[in-house]
N, C-alpha and C. Protein backbone atom coordinates (compact mmCIF):
# COMPACT_ATOMS: atom_id res chain seq x y z
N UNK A 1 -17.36 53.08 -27.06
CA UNK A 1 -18.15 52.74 -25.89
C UNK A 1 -17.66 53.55 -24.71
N UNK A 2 -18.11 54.05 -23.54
CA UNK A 2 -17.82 54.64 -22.11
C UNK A 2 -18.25 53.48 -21.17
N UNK A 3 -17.73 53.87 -20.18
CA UNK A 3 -18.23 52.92 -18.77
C UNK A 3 -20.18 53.79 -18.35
N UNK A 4 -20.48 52.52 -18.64
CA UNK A 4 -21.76 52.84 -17.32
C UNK A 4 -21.59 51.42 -16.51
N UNK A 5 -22.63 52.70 -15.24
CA UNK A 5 -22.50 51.94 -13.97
C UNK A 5 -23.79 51.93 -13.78
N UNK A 6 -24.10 50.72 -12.93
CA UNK A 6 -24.79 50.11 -12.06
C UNK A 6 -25.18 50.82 -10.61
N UNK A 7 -26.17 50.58 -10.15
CA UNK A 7 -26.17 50.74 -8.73
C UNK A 7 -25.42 50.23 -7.91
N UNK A 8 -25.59 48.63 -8.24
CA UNK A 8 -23.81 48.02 -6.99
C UNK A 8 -22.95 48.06 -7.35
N UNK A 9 -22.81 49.36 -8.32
CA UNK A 9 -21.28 49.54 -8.34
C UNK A 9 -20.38 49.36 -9.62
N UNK A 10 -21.05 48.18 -10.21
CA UNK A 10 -20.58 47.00 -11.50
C UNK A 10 -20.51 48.57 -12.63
N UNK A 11 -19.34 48.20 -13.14
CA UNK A 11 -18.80 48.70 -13.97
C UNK A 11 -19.44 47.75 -15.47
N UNK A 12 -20.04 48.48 -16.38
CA UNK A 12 -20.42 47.57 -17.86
C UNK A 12 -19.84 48.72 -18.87
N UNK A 13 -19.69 48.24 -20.07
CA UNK A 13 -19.48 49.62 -20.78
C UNK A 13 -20.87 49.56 -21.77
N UNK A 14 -20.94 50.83 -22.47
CA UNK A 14 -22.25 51.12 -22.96
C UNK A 14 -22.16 52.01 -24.21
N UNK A 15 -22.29 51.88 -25.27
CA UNK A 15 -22.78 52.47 -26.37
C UNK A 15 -22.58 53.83 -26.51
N UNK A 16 -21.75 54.47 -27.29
CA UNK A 16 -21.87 56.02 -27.40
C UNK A 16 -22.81 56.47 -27.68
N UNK A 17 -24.25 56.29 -28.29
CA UNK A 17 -25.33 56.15 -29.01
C UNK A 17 -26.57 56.00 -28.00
N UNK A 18 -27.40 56.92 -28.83
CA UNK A 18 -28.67 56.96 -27.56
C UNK A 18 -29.54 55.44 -28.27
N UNK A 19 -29.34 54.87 -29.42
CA UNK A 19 -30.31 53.66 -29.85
C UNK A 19 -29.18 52.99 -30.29
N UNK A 20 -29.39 51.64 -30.66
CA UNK A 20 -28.79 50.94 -31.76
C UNK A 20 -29.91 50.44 -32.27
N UNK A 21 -29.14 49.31 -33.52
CA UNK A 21 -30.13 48.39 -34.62
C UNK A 21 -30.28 47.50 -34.69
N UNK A 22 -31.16 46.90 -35.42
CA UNK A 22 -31.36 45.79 -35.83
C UNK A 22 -31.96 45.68 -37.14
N UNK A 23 -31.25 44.57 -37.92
CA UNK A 23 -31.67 44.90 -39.37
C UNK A 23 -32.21 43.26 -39.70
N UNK A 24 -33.23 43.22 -40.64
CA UNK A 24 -33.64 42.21 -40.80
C UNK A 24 -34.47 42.31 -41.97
N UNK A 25 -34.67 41.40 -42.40
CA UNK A 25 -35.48 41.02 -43.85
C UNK A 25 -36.94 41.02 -43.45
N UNK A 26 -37.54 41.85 -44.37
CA UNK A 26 -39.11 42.19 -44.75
C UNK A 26 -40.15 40.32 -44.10
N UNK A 27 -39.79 39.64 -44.28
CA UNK A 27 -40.01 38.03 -43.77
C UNK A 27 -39.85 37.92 -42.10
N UNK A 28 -39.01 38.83 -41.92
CA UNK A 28 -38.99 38.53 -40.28
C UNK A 28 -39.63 39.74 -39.48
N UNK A 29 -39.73 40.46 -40.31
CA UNK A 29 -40.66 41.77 -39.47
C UNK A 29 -41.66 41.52 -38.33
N UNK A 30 -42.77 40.59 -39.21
CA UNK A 30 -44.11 40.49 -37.89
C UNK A 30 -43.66 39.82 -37.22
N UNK A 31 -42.58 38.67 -37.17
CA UNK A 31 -42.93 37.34 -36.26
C UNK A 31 -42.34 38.40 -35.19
N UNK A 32 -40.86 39.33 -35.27
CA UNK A 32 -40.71 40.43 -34.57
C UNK A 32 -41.26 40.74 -33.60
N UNK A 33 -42.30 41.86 -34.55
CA UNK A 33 -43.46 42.52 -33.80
C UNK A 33 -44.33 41.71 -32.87
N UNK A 34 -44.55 40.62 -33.39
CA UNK A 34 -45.07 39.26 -32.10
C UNK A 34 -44.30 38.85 -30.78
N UNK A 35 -43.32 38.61 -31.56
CA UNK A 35 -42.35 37.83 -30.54
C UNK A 35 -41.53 38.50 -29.52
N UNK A 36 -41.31 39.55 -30.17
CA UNK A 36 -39.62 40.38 -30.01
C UNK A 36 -38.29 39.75 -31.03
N UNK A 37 -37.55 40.37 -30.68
CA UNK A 37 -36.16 40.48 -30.96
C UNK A 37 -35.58 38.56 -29.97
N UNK A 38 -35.81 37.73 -30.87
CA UNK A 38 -34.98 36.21 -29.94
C UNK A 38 -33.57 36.04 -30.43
N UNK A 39 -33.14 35.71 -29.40
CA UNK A 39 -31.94 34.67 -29.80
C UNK A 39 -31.87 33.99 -31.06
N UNK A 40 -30.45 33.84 -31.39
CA UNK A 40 -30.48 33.10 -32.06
C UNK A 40 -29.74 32.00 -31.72
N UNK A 41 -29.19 30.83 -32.47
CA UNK A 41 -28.74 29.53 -32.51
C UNK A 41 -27.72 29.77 -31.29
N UNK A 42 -26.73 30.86 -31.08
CA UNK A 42 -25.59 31.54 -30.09
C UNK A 42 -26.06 32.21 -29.20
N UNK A 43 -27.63 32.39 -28.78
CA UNK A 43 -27.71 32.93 -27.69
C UNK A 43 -27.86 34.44 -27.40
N UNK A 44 -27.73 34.92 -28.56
CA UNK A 44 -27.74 36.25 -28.73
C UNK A 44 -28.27 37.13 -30.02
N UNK A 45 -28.53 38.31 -29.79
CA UNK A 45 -29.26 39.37 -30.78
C UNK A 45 -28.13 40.11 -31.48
N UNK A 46 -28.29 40.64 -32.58
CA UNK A 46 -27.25 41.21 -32.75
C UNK A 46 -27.61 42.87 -32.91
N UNK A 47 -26.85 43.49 -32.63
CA UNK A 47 -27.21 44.82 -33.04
C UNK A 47 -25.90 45.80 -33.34
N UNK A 48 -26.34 47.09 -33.95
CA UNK A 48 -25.23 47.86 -34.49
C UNK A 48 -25.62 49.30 -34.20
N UNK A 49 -24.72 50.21 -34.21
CA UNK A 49 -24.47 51.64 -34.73
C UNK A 49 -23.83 52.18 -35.07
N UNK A 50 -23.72 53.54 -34.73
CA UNK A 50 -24.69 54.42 -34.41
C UNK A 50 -25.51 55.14 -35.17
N UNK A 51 -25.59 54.34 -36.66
CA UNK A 51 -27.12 54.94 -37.43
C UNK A 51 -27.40 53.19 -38.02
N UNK A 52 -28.63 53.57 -38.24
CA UNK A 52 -29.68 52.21 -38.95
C UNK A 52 -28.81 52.01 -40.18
N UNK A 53 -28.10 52.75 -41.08
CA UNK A 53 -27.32 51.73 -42.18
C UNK A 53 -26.18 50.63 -41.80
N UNK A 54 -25.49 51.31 -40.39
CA UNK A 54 -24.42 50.18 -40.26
C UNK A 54 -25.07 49.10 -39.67
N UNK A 55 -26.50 48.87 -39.33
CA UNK A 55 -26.89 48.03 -38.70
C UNK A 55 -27.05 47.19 -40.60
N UNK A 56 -27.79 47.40 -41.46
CA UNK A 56 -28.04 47.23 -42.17
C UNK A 56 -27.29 46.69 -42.82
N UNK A 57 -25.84 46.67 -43.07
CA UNK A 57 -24.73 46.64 -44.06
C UNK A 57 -24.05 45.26 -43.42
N UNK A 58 -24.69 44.68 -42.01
CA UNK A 58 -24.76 43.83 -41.77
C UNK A 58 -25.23 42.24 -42.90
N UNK A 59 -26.33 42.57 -43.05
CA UNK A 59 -27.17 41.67 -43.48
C UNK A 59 -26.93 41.92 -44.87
N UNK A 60 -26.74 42.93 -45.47
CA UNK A 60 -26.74 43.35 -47.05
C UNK A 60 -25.56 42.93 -47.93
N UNK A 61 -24.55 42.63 -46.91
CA UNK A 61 -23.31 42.41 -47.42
C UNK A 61 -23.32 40.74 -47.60
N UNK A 62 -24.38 40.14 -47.32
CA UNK A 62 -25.06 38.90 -47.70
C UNK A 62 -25.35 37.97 -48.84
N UNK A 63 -25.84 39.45 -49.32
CA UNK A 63 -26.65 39.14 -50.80
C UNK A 63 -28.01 38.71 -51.23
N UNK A 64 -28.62 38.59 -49.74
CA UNK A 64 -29.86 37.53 -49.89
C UNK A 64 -29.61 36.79 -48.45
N UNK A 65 -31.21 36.95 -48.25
CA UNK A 65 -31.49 35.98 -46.82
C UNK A 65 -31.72 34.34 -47.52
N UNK A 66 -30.60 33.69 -46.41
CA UNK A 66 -30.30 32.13 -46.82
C UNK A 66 -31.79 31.52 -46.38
N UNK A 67 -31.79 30.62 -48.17
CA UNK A 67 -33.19 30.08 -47.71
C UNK A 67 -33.08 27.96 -48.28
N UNK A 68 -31.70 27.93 -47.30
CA UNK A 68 -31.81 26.91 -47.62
C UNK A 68 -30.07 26.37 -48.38
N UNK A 69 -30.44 25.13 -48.90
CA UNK A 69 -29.38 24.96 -50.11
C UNK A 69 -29.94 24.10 -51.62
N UNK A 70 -29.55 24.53 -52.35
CA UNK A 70 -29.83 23.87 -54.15
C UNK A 70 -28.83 23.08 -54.38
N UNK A 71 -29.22 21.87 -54.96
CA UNK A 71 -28.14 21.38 -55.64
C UNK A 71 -27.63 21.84 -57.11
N UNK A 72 -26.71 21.44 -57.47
CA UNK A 72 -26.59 22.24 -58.92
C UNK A 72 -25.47 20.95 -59.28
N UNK A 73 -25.25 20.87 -60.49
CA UNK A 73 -24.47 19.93 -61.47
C UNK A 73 -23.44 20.72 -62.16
N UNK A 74 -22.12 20.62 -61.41
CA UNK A 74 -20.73 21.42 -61.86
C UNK A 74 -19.64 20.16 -62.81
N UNK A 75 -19.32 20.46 -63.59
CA UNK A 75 -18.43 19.66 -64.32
C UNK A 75 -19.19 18.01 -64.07
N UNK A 76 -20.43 17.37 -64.70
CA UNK A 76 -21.04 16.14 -64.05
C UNK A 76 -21.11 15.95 -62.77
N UNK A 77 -20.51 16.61 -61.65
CA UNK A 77 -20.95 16.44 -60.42
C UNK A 77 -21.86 17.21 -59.51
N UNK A 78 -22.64 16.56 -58.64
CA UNK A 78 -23.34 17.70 -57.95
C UNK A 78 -22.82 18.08 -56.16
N UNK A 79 -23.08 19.37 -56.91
CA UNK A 79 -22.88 20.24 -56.09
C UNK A 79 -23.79 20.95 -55.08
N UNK A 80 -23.61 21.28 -53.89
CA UNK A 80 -24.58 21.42 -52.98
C UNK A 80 -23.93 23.23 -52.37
N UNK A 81 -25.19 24.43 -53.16
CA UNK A 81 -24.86 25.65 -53.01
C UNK A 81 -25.47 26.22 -52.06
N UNK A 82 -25.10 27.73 -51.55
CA UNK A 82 -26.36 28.03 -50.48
C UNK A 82 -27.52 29.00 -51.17
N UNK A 83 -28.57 28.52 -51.36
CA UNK A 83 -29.91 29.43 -51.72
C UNK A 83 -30.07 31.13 -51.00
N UNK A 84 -30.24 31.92 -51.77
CA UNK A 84 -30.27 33.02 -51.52
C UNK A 84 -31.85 34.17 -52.24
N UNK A 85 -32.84 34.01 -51.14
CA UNK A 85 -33.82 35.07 -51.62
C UNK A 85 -33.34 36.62 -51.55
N UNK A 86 -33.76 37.22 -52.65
CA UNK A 86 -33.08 38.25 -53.07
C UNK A 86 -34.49 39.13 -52.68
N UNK A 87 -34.28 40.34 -51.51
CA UNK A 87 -35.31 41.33 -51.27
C UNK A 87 -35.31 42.76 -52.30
N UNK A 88 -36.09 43.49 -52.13
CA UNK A 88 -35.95 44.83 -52.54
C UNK A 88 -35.63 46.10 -51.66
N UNK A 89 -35.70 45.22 -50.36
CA UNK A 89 -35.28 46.17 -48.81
C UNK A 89 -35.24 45.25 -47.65
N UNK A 90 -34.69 45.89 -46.95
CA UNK A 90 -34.04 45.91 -45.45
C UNK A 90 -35.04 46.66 -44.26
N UNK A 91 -35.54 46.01 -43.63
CA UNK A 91 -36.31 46.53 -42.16
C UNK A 91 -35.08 46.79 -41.24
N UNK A 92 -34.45 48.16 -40.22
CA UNK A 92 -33.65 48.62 -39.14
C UNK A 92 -34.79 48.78 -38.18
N UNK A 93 -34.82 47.89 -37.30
CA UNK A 93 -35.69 48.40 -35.96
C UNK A 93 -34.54 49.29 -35.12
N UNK A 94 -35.09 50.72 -34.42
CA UNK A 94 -34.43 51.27 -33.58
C UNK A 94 -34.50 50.74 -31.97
N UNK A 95 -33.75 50.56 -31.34
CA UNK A 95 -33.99 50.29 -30.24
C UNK A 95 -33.17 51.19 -28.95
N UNK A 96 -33.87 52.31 -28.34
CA UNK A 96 -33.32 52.97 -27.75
C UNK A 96 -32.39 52.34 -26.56
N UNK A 97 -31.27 52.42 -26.26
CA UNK A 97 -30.06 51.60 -25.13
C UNK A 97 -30.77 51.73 -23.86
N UNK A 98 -31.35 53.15 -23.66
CA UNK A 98 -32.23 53.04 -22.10
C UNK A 98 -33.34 51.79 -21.78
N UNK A 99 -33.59 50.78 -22.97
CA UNK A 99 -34.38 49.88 -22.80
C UNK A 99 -33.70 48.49 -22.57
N UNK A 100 -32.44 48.54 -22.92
CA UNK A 100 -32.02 47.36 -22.80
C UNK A 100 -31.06 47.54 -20.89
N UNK A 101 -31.14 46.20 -21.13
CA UNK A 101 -30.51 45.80 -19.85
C UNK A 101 -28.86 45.43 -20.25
N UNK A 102 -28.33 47.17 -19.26
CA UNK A 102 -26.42 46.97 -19.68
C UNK A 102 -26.15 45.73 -19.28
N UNK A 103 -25.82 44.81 -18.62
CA UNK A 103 -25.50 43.65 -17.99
C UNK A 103 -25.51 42.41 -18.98
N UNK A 104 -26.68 42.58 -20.31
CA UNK A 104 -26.56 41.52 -20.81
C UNK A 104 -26.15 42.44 -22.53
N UNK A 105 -25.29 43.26 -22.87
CA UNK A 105 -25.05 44.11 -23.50
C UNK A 105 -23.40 44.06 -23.90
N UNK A 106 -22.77 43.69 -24.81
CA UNK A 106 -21.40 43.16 -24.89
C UNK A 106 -20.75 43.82 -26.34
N UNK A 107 -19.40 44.14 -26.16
CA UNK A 107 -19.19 44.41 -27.69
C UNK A 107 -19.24 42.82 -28.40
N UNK A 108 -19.09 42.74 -29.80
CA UNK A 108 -19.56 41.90 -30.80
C UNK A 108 -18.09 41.94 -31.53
N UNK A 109 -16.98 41.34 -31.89
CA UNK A 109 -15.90 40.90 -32.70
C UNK A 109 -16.22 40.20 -33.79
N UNK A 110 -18.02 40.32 -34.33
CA UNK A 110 -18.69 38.97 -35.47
C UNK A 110 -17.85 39.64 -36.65
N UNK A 111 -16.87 40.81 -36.72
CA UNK A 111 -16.85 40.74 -38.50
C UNK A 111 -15.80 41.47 -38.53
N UNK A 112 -15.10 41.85 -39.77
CA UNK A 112 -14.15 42.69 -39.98
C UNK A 112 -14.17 43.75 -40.20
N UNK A 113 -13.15 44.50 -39.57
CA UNK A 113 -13.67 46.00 -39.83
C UNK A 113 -13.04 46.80 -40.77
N UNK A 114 -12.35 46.05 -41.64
CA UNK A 114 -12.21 46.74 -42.97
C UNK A 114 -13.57 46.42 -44.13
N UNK A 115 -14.39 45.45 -43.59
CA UNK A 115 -16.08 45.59 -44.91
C UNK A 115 -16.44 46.80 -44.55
N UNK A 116 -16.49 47.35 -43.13
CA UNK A 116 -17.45 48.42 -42.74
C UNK A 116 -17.01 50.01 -42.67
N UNK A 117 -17.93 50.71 -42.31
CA UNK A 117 -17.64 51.90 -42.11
C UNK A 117 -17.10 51.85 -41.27
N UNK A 118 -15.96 52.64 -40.97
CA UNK A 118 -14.84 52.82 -39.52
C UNK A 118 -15.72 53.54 -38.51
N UNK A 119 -17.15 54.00 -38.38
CA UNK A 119 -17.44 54.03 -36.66
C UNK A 119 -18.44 53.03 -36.56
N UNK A 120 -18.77 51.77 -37.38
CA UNK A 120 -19.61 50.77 -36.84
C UNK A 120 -19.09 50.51 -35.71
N UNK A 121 -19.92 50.35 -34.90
CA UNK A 121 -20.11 49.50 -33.79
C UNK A 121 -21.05 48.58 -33.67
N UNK A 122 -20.89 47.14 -32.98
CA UNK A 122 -21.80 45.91 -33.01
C UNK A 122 -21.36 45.68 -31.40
N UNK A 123 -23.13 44.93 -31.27
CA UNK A 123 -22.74 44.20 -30.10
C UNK A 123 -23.88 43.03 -29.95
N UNK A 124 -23.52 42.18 -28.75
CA UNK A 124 -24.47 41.34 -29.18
C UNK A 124 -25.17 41.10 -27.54
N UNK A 125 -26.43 41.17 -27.57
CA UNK A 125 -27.20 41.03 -25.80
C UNK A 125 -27.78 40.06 -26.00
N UNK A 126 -27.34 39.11 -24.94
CA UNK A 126 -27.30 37.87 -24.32
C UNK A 126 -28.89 37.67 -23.55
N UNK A 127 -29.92 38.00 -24.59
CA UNK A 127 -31.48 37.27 -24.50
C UNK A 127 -32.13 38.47 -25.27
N UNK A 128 -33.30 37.97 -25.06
CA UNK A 128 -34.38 38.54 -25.24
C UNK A 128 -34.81 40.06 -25.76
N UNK A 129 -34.85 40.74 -26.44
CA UNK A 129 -35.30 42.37 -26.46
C UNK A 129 -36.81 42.16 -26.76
N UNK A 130 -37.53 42.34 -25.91
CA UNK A 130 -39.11 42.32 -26.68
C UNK A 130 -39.78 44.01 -27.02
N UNK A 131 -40.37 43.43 -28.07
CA UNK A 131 -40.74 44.29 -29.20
C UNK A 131 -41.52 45.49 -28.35
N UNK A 132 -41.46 46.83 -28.75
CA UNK A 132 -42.18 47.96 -28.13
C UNK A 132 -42.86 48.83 -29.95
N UNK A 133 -44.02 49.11 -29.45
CA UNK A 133 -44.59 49.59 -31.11
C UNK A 133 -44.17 51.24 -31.19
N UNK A 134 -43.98 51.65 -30.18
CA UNK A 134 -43.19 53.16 -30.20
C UNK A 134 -41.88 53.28 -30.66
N UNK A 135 -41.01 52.25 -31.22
CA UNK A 135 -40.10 52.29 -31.82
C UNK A 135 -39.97 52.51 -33.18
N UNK A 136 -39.10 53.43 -33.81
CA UNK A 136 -38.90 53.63 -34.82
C UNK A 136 -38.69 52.39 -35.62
N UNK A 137 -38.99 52.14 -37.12
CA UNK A 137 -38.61 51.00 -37.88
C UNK A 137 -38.84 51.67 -39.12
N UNK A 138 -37.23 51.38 -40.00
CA UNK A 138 -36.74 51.81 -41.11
C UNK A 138 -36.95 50.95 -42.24
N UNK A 139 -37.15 51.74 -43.28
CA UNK A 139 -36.89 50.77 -44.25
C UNK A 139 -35.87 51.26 -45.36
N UNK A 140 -34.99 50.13 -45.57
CA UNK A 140 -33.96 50.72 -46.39
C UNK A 140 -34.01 50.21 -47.54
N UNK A 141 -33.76 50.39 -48.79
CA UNK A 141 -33.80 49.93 -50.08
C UNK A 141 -32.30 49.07 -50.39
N UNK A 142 -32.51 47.72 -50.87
CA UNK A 142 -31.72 47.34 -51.31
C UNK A 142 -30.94 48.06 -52.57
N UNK A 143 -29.47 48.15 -52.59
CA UNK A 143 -29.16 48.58 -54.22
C UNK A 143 -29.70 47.70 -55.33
N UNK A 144 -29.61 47.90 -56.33
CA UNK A 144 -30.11 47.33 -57.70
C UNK A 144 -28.67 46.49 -58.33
């Protein structure tokens, strides 16, 4: 990250990267394109770079978007697992940094950085990104 500045002055830091990502399951695409980019349960979006796979390797390292929980019967008892729909790909929306607002723009500590590639970067902005249709959107193939 480098320092950018503000007009009054305010020091934020900012992304080495002219875009970051957002990666999401083929299921959440349109409401997306409707809605924008919301919050979630914490208040925040998450995003990554500085290419669309580390945004991706996010969600993939998952296994499946949680759809819920199953019970299942382990040694006569039941057991309560987490449900996992299994895609064939990954949607990366690009979102160029000149669109977001630095101020609500933060690094992200959500994960470890021995799963990832050593120049991921994450961060997480504190509301709203609404959707622009001039943005690039990737699609990545799940492995097999």
């Amino acid at each position: 990250m480098s320092d950018y500045f503000v007009p009054d002055g305010t020091t934020y830091m900012a992304p080495t990267s002219r875009a970051l990502y957002h990666a999401t399951w083929p299921t959440h695409l349109g409401s997306i394109m409707q809605k924008g980019l919301q919050p979630g349960s914490d208040g925040c979006v998450y995003l990554a770079g500085p290419k669309p796979a580390h945004a991706a390797t996010f969600i993939a390292i998952r296994g499946g978007e949680f759809d819920g929980y199953t019970e299942v019967e382990v040694d006569g008892k039941t057991a309560t697992i987490p449900n996992f729909v299994q895609h064939d790909h990954i949607y990366v929306i690009e979102i160029p940094v000149d669109e977001l607002d630095p101020t609500k723009l933060g690094e992200s500590g959500d994960h470890s950085p021995a799963a990832f590639p050593a120049d991921t970067e994450s961060y997480t902005y504190d509301g709203e990104i609404p959707y622009n249709f001039d943005w690039n959107v990737y699609q990545l193939d799940m492995p097999k």
